[in-house]
N, C-alpha and C. Protein backbone atom coordinates (compact mmCIF):
# COMPACT_ATOMS: atom_id res chain seq x y z
N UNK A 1 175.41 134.94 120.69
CA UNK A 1 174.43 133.87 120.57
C UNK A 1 174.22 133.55 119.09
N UNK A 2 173.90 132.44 118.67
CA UNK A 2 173.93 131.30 117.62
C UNK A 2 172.39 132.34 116.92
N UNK A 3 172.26 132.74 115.63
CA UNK A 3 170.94 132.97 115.02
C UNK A 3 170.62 132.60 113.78
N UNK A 4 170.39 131.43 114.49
CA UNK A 4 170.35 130.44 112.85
C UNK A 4 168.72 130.46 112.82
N UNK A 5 167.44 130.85 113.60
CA UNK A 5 166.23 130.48 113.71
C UNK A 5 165.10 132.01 113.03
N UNK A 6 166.04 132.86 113.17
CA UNK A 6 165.58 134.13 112.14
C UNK A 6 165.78 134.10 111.01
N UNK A 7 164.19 133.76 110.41
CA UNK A 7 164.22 133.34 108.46
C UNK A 7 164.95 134.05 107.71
N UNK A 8 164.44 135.21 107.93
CA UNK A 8 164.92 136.57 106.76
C UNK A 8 166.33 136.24 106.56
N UNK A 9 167.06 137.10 107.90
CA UNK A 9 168.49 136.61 107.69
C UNK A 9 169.38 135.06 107.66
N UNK A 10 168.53 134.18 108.01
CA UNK A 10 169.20 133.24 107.63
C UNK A 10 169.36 133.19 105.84
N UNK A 11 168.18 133.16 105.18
CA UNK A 11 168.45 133.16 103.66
C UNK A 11 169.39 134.50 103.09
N UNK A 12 169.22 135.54 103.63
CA UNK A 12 170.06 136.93 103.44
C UNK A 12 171.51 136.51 103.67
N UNK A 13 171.97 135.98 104.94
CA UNK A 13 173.44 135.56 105.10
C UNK A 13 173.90 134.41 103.90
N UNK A 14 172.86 133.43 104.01
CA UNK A 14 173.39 132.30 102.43
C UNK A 14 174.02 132.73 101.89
N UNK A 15 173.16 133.91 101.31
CA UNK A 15 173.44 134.51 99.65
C UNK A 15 174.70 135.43 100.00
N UNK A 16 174.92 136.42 101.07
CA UNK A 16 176.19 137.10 101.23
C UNK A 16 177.60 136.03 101.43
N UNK A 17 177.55 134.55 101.73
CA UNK A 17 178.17 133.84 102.22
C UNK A 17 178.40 133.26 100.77
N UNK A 18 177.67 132.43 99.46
CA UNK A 18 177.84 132.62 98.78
C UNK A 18 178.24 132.98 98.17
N UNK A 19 178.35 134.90 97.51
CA UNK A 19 179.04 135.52 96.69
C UNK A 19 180.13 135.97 97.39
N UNK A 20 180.59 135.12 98.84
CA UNK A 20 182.01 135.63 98.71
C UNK A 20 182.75 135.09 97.53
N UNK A 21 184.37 135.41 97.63
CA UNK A 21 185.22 135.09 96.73
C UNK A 21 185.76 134.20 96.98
N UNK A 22 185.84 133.95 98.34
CA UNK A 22 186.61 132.87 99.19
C UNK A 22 185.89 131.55 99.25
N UNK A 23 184.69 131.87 99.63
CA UNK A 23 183.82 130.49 98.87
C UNK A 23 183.50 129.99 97.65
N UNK A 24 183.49 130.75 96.85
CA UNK A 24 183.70 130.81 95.21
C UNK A 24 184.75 129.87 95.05
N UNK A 25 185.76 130.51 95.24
CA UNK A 25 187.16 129.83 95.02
C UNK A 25 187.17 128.08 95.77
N UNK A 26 186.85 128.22 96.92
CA UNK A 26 186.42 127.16 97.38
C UNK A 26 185.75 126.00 97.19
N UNK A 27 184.89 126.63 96.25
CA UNK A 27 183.86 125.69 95.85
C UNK A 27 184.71 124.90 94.27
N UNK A 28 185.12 125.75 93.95
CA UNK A 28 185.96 125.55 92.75
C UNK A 28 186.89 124.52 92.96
N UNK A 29 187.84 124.60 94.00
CA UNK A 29 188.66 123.57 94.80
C UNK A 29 188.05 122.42 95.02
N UNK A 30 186.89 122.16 95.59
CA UNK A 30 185.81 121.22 95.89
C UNK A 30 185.86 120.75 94.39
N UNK A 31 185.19 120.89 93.30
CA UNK A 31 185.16 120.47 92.17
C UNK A 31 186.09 119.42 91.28
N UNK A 32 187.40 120.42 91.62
CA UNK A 32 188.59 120.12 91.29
C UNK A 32 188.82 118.50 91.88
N UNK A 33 188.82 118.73 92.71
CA UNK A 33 189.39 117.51 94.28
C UNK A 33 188.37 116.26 94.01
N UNK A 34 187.14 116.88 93.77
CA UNK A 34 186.38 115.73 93.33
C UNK A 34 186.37 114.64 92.08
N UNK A 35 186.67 115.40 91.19
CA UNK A 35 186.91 115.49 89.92
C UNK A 35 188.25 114.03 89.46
N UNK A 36 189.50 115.15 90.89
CA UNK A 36 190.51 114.21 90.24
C UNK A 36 190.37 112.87 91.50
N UNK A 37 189.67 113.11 92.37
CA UNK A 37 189.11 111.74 93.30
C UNK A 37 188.47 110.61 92.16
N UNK A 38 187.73 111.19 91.70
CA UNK A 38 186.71 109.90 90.90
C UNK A 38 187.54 109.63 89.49
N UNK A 39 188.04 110.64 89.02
CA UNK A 39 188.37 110.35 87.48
C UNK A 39 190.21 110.07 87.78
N UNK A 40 190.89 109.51 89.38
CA UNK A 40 192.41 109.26 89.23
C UNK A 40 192.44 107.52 88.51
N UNK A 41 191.88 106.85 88.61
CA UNK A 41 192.00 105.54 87.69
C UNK A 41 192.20 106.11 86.18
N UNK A 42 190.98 106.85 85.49
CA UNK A 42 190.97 106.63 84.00
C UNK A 42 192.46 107.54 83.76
N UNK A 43 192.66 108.97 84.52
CA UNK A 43 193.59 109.73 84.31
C UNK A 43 195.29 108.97 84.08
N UNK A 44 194.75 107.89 85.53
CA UNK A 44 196.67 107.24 85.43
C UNK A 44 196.30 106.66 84.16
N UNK A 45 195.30 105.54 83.91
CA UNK A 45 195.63 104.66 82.56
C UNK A 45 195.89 105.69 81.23
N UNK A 46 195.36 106.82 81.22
CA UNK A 46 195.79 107.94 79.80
C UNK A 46 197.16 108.32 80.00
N UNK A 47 197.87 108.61 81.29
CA UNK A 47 199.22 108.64 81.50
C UNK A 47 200.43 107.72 80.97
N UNK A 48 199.73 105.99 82.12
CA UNK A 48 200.76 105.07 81.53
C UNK A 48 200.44 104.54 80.50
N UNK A 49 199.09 104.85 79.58
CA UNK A 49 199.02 104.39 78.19
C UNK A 49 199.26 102.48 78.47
N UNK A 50 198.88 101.91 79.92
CA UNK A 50 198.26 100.53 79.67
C UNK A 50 197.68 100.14 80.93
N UNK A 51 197.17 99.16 81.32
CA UNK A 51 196.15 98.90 82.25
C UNK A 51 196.74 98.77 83.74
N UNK A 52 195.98 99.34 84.62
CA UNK A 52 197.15 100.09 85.50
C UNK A 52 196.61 98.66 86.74
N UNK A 53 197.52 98.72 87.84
CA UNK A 53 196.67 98.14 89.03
C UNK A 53 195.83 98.73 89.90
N UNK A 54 195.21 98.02 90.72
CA UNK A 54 194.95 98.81 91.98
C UNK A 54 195.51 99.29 92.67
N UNK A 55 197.03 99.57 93.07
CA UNK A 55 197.90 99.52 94.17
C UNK A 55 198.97 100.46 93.17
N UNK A 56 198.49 101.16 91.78
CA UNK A 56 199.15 102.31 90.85
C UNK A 56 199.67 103.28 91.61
N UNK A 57 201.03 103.72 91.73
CA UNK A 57 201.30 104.80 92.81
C UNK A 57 200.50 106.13 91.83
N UNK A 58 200.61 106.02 90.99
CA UNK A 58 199.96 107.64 90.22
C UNK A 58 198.42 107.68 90.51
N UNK A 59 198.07 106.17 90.31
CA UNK A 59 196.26 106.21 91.13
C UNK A 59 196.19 107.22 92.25
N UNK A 60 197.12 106.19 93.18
CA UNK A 60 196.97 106.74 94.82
C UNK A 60 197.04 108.30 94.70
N UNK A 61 198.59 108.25 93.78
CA UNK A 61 198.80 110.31 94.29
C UNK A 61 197.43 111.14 93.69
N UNK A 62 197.13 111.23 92.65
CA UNK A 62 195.99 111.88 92.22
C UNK A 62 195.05 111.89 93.34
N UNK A 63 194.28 110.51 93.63
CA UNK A 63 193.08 110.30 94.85
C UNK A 63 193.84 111.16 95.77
N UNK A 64 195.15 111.19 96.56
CA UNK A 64 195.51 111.87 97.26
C UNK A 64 195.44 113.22 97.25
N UNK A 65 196.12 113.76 96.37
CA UNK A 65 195.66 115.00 95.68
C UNK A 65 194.53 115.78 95.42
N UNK A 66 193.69 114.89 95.15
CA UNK A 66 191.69 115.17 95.25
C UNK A 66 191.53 115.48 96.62
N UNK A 67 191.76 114.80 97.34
CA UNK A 67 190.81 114.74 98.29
C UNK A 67 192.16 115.88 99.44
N UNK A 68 193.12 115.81 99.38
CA UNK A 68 193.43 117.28 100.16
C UNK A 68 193.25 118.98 99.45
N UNK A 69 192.81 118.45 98.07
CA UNK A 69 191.89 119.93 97.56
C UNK A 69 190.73 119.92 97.88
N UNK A 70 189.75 118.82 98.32
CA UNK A 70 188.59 118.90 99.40
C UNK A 70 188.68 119.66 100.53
N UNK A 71 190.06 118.57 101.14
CA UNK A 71 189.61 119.53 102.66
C UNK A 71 190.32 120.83 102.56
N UNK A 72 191.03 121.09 102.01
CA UNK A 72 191.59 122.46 102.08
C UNK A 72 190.63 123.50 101.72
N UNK A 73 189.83 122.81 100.46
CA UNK A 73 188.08 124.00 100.30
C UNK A 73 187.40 123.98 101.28
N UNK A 74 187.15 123.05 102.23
CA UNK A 74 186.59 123.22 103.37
C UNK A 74 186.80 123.74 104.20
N UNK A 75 187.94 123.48 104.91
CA UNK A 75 188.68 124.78 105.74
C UNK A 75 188.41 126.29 105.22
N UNK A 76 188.47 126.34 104.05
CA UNK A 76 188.78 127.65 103.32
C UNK A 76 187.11 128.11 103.57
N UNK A 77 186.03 127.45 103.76
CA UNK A 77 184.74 127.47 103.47
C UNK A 77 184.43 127.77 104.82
N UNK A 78 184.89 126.82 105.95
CA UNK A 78 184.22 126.83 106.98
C UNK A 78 185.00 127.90 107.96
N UNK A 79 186.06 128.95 107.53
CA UNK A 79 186.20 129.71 108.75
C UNK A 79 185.89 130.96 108.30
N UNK A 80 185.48 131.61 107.20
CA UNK A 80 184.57 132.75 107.13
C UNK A 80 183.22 132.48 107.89
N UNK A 81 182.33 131.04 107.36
CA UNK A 81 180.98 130.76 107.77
C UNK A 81 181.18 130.38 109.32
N UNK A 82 181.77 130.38 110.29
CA UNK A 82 181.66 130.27 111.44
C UNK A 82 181.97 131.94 112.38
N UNK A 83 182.35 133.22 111.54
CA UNK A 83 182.63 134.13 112.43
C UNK A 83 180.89 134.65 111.99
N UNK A 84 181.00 134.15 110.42
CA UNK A 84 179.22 135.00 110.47
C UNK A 84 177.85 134.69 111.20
N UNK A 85 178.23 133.44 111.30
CA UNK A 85 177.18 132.68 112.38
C UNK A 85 176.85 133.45 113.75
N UNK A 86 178.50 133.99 114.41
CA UNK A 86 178.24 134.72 115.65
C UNK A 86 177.84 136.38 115.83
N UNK A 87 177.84 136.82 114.56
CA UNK A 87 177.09 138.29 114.64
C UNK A 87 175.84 138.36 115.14
């Protein structure tokens, strides 16, 4: 059964869920992914050194690139936090 409604340990599990390493790392990934999501425009124009289009294949790959280091931190995030949920 689901015990998400017992205070104590709900804030007690956070913090053990938290200082894993695997969410650490995760979260780090998240950062990353975000990072090169929002900043793949300015990154291609410092690459091709001139004003890029919308439709830049180096735009796209970067955004691409961001955002499957998202979900891969997520995955990475959400299958430790779903076996601890069921203790």
């Amino acid at each position: 059964m689901i015990n998400l409604l017992n205070a104590p340990n709900v804030f007690t599990s956070l913090v053990d869920i938290l200082r894993d390493g695997t969410v650490i790392f995760a979260m780090v990934l998240t950062c990353i992914g975000i990072a090169l999501a929002v900043l793949a425009g300015k990154i291609a124009k410092v690459i091709r050194k001139k004003e890029i289009e919308p439709n830049d294949s180096l735009k796209i790959t970067l955004k691409i690139i961001g955002l499957v280091l998202i979900l891969v931190s997520l995955i990475i995030m959400a299958i430790p936090s779903i076996g601890l949920l069921f203790k």
